[in-house]
Protein backbone atom coordinates (compact mmCIF):
# COMPACT_ATOMS: atom_id res chain seq x y z
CA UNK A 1 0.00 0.00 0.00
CA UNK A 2 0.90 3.42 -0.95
CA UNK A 3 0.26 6.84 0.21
CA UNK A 4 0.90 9.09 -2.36
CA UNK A 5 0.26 12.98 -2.42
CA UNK A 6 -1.01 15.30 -5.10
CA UNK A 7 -1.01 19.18 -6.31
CA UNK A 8 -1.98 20.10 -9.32
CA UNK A 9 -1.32 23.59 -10.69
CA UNK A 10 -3.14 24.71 -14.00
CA UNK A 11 -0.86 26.91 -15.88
CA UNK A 12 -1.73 29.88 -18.06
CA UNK A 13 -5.40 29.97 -16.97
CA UNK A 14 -5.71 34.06 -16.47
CA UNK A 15 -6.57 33.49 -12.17
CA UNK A 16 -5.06 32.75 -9.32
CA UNK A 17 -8.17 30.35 -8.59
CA UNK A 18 -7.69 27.04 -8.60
CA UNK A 19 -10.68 25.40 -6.69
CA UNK A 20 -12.66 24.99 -9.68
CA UNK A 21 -9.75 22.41 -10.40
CA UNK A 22 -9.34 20.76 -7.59
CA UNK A 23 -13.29 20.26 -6.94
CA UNK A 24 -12.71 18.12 -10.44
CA UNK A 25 -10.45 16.48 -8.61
CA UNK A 26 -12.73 15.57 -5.74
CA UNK A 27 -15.03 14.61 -7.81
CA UNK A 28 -13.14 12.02 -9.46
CA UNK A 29 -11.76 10.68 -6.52
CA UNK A 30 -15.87 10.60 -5.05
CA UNK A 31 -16.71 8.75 -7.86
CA UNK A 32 -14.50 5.50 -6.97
CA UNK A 33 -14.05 3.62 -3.86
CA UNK A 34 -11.07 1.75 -4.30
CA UNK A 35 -8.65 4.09 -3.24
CA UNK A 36 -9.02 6.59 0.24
CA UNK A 37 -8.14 9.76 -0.13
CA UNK A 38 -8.26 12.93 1.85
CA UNK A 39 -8.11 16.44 0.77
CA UNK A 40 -5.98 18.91 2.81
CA UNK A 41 -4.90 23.05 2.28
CA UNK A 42 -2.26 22.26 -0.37
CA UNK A 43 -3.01 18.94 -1.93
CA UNK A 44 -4.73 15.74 -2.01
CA UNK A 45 -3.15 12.61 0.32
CA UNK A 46 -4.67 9.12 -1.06
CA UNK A 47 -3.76 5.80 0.23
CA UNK A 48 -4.15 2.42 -1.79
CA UNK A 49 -2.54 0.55 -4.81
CA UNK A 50 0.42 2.73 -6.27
CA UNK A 51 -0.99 1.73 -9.67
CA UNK A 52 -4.62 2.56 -8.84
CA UNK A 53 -3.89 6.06 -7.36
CA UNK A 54 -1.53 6.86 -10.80
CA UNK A 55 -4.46 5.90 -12.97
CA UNK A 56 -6.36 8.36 -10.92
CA UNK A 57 -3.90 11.06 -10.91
CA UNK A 58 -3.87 10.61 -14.81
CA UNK A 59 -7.74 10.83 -15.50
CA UNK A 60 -7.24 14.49 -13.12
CA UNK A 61 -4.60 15.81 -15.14
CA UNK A 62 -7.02 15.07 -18.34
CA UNK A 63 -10.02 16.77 -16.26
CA UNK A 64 -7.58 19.46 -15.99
CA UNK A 65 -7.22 19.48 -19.53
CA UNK A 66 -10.69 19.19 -20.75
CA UNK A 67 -11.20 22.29 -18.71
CA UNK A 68 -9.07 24.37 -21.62
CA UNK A 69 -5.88 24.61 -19.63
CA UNK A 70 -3.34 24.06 -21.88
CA UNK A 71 -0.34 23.05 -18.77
CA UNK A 72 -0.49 21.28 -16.24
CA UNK A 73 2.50 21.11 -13.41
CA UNK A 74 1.85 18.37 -11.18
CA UNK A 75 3.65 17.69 -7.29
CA UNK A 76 3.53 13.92 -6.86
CA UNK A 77 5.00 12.79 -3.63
CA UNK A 78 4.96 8.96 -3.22
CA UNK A 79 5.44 6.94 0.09
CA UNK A 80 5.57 3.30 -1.25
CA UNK A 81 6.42 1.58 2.11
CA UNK A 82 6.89 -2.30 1.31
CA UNK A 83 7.99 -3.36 4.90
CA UNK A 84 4.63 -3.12 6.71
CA UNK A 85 1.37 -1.57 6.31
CA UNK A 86 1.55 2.23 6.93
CA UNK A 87 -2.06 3.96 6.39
CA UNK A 88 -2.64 7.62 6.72
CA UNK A 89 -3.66 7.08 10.22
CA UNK A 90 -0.98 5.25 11.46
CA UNK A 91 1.64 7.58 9.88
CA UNK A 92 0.02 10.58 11.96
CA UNK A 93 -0.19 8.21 15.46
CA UNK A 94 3.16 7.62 15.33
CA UNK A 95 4.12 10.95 15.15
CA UNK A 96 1.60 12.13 17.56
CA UNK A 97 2.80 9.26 20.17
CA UNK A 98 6.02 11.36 20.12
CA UNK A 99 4.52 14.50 21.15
């Protein structure tokens, strides 16, 4: 299992705004249930199969695309742990068991 984080920044659109883009975004990821995900101030976190969430960070860089932007620049930061299971969860427990 993978948790895997996403931003996607339309380029050349003529605003500032991007929550038009990223509520396509939600709504793809609403529209499966294969893969958890969790939407945060800069970004999208999702947890599943590495090759499930990339298929669903491809069809939002098209819904990006079918919007009329004509760029898309994409932050894709991957946590691929293969030793144990590490869900969203349990990555912030541990860290909160430190505090």
């Amino acid at each position: 299992m993978a948790v895997v984080e996403l931003t996607v920044c339309p380029l050349g659109t003529g605003t500032t705004s991007a929550s038009s883009y990223v509520a396509g975004a939600q709504k793809i990821l609403s529209d499966q249930d294969k893969i958890k995900y969790l939407l945060n101030p800069m970004g999208t976190v999702m947890e599943g199969d590495l090759d499930e969430i990339f298929a669903l960070i491809r069809k939002i860089q098209e819904d990006v695309f079918d919007k009329g932007v004509d760029r898309v620049y994409s932050i894709i930061k991957v946590d691929d742990r293969r030793d144990k299971q590490a869900s969203m969860e349990q990555k912030l427990a541990s860290v909160k068991a430190k505090l």
